[in-house]
C-alpha atoms as a PDB file:
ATOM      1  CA  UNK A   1       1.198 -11.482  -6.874  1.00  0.00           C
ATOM      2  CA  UNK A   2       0.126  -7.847  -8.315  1.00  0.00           C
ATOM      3  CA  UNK A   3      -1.599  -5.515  -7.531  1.00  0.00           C
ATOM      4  CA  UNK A   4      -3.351  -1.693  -8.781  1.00  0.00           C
ATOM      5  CA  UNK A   5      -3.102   1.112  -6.583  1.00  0.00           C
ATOM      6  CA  UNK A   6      -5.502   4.071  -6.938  1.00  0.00           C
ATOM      7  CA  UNK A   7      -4.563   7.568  -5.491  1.00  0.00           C
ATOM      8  CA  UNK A   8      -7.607   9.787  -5.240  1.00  0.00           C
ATOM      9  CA  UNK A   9      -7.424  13.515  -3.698  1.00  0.00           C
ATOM     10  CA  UNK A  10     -10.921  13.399  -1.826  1.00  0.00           C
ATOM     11  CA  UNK A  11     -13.168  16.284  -0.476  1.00  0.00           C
ATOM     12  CA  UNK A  12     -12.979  16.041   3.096  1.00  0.00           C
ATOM     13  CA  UNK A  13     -16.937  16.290   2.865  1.00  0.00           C
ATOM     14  CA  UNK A  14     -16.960  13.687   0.637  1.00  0.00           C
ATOM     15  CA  UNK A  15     -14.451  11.002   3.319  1.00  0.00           C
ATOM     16  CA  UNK A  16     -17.021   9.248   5.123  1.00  0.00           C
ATOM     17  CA  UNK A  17     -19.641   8.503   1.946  1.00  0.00           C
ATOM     18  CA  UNK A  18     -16.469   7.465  -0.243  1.00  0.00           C
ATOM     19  CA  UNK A  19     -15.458   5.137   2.805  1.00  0.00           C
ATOM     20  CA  UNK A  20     -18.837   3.910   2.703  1.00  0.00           C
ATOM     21  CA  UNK A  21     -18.965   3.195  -0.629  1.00  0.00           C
ATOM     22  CA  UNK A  22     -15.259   0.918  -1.481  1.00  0.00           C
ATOM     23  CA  UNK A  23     -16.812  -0.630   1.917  1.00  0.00           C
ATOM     24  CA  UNK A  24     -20.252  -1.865   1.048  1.00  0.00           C
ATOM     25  CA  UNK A  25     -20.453  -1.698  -3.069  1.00  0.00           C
ATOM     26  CA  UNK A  26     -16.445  -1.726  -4.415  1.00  0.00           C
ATOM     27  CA  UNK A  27     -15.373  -4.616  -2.253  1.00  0.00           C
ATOM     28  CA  UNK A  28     -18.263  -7.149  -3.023  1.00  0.00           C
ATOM     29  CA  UNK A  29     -17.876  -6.003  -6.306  1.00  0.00           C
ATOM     30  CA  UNK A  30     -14.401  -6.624  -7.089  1.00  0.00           C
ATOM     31  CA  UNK A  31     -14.834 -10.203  -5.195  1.00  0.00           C
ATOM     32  CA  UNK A  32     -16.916 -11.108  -8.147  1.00  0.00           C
ATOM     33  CA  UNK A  33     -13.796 -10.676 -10.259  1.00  0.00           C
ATOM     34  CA  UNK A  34     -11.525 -13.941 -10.876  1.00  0.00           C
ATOM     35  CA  UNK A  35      -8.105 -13.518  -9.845  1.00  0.00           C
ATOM     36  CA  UNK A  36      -8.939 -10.534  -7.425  1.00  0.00           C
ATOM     37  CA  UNK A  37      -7.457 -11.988  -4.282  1.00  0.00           C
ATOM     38  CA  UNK A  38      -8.465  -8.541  -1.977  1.00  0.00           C
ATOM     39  CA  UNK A  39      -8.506  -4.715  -1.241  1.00  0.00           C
ATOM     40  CA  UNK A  40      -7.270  -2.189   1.346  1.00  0.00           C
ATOM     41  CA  UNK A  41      -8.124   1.645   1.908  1.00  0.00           C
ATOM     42  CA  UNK A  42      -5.517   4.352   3.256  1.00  0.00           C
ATOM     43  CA  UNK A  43      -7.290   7.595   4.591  1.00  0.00           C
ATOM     44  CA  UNK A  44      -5.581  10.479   5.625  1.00  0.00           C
ATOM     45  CA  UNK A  45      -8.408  12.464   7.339  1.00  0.00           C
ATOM     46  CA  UNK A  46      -6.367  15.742   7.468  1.00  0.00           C
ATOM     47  CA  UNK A  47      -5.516  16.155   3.503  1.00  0.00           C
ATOM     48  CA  UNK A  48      -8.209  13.951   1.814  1.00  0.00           C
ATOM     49  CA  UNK A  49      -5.609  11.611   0.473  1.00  0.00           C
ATOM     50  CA  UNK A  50      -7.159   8.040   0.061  1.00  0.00           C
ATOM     51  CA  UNK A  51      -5.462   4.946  -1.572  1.00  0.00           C
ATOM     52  CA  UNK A  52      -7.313   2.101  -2.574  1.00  0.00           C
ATOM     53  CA  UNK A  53      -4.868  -0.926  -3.628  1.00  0.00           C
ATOM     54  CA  UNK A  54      -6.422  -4.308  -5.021  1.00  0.00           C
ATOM     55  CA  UNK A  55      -4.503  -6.903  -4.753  1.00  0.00           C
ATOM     56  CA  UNK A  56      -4.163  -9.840  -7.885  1.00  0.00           C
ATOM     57  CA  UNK A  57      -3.063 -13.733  -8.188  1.00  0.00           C
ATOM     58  CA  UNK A  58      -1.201 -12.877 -11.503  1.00  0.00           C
ATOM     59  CA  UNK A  59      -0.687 -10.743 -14.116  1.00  0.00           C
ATOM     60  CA  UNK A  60      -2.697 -12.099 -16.254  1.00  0.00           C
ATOM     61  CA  UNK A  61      -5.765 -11.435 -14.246  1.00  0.00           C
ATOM     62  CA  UNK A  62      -4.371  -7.757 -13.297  1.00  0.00           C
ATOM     63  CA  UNK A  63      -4.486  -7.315 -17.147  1.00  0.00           C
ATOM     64  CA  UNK A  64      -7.920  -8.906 -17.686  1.00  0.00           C
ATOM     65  CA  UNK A  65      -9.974  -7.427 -15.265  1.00  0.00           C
ATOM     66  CA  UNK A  66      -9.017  -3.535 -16.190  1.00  0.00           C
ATOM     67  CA  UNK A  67     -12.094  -2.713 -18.566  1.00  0.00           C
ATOM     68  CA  UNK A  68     -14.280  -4.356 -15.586  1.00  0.00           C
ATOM     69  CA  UNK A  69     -12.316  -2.071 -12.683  1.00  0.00           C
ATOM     70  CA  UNK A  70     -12.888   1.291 -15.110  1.00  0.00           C
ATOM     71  CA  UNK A  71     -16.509   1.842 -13.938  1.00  0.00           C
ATOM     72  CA  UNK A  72     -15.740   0.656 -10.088  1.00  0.00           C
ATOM     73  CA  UNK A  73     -12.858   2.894 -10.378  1.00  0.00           C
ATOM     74  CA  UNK A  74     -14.858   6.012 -11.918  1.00  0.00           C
ATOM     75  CA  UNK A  75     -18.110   5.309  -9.185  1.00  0.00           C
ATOM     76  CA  UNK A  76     -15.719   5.458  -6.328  1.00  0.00           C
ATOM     77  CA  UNK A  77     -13.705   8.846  -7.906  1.00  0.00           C
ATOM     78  CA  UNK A  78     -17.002  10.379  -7.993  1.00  0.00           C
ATOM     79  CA  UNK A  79     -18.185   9.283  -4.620  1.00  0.00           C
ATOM     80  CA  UNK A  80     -14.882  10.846  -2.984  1.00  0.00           C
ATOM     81  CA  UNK A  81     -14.993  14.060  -5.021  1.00  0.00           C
ATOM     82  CA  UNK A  82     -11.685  13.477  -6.540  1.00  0.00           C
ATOM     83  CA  UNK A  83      -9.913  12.260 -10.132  1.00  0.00           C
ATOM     84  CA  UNK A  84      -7.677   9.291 -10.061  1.00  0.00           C
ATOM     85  CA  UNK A  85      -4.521   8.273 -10.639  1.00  0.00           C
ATOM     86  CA  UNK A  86      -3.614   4.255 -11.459  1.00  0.00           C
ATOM     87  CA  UNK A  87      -0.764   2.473 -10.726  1.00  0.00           C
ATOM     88  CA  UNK A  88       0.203  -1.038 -11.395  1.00  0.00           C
ATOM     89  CA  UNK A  89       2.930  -2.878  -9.635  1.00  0.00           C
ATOM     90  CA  UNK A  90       4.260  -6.386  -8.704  1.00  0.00           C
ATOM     91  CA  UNK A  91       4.092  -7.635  -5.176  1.00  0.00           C
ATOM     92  CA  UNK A  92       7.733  -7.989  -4.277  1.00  0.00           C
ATOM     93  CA  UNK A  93       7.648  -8.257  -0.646  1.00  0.00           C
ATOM     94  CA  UNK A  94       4.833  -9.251   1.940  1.00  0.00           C
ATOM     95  CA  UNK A  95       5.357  -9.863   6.314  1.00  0.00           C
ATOM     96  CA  UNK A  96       2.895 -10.153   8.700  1.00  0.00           C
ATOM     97  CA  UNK A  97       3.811 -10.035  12.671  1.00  0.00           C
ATOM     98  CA  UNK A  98       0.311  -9.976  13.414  1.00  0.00           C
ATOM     99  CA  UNK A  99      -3.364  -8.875  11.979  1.00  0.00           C
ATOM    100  CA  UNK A 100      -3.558  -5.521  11.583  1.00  0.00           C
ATOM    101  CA  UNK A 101      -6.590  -4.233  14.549  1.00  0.00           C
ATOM    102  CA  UNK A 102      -9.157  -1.980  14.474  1.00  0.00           C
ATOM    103  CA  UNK A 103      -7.039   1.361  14.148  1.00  0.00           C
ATOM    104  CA  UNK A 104      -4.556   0.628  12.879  1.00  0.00           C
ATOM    105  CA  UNK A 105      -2.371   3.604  10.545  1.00  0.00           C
ATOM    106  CA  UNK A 106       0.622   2.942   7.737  1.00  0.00           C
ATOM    107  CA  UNK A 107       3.382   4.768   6.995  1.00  0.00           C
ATOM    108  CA  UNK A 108       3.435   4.947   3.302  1.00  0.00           C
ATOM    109  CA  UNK A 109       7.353   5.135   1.782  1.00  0.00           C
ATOM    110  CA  UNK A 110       7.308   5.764  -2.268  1.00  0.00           C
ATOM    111  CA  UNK A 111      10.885   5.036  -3.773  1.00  0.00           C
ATOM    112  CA  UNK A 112      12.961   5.404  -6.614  1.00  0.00           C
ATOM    113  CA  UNK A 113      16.326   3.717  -8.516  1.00  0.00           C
ATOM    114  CA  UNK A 114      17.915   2.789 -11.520  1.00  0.00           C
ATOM    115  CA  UNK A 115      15.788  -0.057 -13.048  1.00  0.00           C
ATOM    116  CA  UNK A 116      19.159  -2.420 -12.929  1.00  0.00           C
ATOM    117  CA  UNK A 117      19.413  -1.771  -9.150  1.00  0.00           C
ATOM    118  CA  UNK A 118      15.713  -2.867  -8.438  1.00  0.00           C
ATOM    119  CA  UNK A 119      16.254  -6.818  -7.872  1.00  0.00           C
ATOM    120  CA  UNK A 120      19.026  -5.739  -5.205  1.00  0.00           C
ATOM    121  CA  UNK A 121      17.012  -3.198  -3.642  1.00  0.00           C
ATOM    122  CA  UNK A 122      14.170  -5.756  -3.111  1.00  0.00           C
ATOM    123  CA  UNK A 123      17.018  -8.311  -1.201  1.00  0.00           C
ATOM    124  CA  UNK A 124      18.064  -5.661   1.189  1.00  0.00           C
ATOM    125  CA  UNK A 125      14.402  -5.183   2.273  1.00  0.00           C
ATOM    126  CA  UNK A 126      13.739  -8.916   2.414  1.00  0.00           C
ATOM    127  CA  UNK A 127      17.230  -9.244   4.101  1.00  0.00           C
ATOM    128  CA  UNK A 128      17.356  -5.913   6.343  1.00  0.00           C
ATOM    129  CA  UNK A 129      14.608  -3.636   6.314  1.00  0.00           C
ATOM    130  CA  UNK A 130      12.098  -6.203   7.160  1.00  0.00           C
ATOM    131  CA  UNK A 131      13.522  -8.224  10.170  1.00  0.00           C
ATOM    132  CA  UNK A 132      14.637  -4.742  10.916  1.00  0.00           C
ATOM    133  CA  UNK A 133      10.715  -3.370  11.580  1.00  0.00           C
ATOM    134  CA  UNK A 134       9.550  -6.476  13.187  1.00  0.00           C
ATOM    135  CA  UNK A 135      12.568  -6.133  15.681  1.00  0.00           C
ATOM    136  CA  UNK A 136      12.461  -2.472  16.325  1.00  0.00           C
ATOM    137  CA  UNK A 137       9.766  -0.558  15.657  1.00  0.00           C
ATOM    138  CA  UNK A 138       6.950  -0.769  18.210  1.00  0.00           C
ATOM    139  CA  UNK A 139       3.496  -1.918  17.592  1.00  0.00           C
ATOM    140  CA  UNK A 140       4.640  -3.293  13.998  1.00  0.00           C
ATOM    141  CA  UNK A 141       1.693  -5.568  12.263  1.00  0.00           C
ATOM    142  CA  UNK A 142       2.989  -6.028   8.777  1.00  0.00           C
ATOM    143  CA  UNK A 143       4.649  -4.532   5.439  1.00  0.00           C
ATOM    144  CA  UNK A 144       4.698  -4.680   1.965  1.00  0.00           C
ATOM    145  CA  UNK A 145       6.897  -3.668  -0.903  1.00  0.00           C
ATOM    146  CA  UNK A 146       5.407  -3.070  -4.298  1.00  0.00           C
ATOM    147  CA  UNK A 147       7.679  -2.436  -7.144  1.00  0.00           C
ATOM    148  CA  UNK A 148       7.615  -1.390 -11.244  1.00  0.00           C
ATOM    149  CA  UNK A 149      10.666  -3.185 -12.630  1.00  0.00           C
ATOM    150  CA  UNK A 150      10.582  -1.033 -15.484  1.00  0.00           C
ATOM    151  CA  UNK A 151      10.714   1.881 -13.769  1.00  0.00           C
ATOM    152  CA  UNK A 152      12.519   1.268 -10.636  1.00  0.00           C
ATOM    153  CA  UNK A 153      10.079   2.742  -9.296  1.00  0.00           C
ATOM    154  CA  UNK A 154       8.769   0.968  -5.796  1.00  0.00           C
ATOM    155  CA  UNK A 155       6.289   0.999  -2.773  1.00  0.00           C
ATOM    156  CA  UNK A 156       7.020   0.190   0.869  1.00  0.00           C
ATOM    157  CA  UNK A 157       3.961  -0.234   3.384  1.00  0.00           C
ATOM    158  CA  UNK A 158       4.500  -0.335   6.739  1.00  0.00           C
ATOM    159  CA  UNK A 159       1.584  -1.071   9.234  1.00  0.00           C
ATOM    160  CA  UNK A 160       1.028  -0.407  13.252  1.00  0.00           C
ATOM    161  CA  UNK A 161      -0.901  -1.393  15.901  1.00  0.00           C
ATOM    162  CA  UNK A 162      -2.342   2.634  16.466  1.00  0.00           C
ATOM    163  CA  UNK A 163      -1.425   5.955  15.952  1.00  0.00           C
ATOM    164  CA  UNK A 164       0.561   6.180  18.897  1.00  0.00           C
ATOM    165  CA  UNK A 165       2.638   3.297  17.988  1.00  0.00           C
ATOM    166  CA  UNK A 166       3.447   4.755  14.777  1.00  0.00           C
ATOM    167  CA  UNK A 167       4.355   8.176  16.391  1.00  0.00           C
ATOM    168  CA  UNK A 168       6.435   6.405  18.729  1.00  0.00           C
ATOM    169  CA  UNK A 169       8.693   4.446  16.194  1.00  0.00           C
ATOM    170  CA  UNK A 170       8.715   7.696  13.510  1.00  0.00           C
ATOM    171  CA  UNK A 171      12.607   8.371  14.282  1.00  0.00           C
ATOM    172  CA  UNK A 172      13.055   4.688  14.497  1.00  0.00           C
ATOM    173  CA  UNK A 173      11.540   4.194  11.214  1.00  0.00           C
ATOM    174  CA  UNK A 174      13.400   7.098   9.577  1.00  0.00           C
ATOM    175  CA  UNK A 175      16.957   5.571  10.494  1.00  0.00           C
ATOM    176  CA  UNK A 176      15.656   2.360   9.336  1.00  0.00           C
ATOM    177  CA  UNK A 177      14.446   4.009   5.783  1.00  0.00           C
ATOM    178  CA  UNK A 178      17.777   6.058   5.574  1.00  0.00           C
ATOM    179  CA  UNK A 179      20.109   2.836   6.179  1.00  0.00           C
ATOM    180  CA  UNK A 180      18.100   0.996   3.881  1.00  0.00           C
ATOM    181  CA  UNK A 181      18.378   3.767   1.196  1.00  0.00           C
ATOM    182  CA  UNK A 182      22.383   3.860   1.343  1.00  0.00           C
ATOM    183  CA  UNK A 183      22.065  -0.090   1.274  1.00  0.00           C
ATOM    184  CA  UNK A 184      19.779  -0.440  -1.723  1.00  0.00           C
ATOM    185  CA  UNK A 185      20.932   2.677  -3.195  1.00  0.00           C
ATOM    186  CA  UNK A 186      17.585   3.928  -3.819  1.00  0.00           C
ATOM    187  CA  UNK A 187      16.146   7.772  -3.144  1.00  0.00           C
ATOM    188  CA  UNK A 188      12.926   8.357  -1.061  1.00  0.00           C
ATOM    189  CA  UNK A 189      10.587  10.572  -2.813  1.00  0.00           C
ATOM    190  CA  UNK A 190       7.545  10.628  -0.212  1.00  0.00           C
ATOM    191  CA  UNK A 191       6.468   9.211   2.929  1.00  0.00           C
ATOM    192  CA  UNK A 192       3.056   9.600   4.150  1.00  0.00           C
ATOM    193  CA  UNK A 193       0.960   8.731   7.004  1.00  0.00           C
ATOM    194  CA  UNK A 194      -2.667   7.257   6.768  1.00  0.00           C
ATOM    195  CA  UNK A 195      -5.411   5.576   8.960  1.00  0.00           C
ATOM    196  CA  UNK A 196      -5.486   1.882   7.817  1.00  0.00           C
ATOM    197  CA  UNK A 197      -9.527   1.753   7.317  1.00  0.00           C
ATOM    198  CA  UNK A 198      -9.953  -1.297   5.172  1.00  0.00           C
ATOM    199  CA  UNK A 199      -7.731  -4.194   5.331  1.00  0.00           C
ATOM    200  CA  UNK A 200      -8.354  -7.059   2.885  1.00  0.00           C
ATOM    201  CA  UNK A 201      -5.689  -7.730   0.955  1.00  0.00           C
ATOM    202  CA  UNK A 202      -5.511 -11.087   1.644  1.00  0.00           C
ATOM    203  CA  UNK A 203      -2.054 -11.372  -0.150  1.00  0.00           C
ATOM    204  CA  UNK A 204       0.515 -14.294   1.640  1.00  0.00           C
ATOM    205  CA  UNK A 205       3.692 -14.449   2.639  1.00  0.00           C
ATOM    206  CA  UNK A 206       5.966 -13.447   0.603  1.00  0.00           C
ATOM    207  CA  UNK A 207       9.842 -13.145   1.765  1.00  0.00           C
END
């Protein structure tokens, strides 16, 4: 499984038409395209941040359909008020608990390590980090690691019930991300928190 993330700085004016629009014209439009197997959208209502990730049955069809994304891609930058920036990555780890609800936020976690360390890093999250949300963090739904094996770059999403459930596991989740850190011997470059408004990823389980 792949998938193409899309980071767009929004207008805050712009949030609820840009919402509006992956929603009702970028979703049924992407459906249309074979191999795309779903899409989410992370909104963080305070900064304008929004990531859009579309989710892929190969890498062959993450390849093929990038001259028909372009012009989704470009109508849903200009919709949002905002230029953006691409990503491609393979799906490395997927858990769900439960289906995410109406609601529900993510706490975003973007990593980095030495390319050679990368297949490690992914065992300690299947291994560790995983069973190690589901068991302690309250209100978990579901998480996701994305990773760039050539980069060693990588992508951890974690999902919860609410905002209050996140808020209430947030030191949990930060000795969790620091343990698994020293484990995988990887360095945390960001972690950001978004509202969880589309969920359609439709990837399976992957452990």
């Amino acid at each position: 499984m792949y998938a193409r993330s899309t980071t767009l700085q929004a207008q805050l004016s712009a949030l609820e038409s840009g919402i509006a629009h992956v929603r009702d014209e970028v979703m049924p439009e992407l459906e249309g395209i074979p191999g795309c197997i779903g899409l989410s959208l992370l909104v963080d209502r305070k900064t304008g941040r929004c990531i859009v990730t579309t989710s892929w049955d190969s890498e062959d069809a993450l390849r093929a359909s990038a001259a028909q994304v372009m012009p989704i891609r470009n109508r849903a930058a200009e919709k949002f008020g905002g230029s953006p920036t691409v990503e491609e990555w393979e799906i490395a780890a997927m858990h769900r608990a439960h289906p995410a609800p109406q609601g529900a936020c993510a706490r975003v976690t973007w990593v980095k390590t030495d390319p050679s360390r990368l297949g490690s890093a992914i065992e300690v999250y299947r291994d560790h980090t995983l069973p190690g949300m589901e068991q302690q963090l309250d209100g978990f739904c579901s998480a996701s690691l994305m990773v760039n094996r050539s980069s060693g770059r990588a992508v951890s999403c974690s999902v919860y019930d609410d905002a209050e459930a996140m808020d209430r596991n947030r030191i949990a989740s930060a000795a969790l991300r620091v343990d698994a850190a020293r484990q995988a011997r990887v360095e945390a470059v960001d972690v950001r928190e978004f509202e969880l408004v589309l969920a359609h990823l439709r990837v399976p389980e992957l452990v």
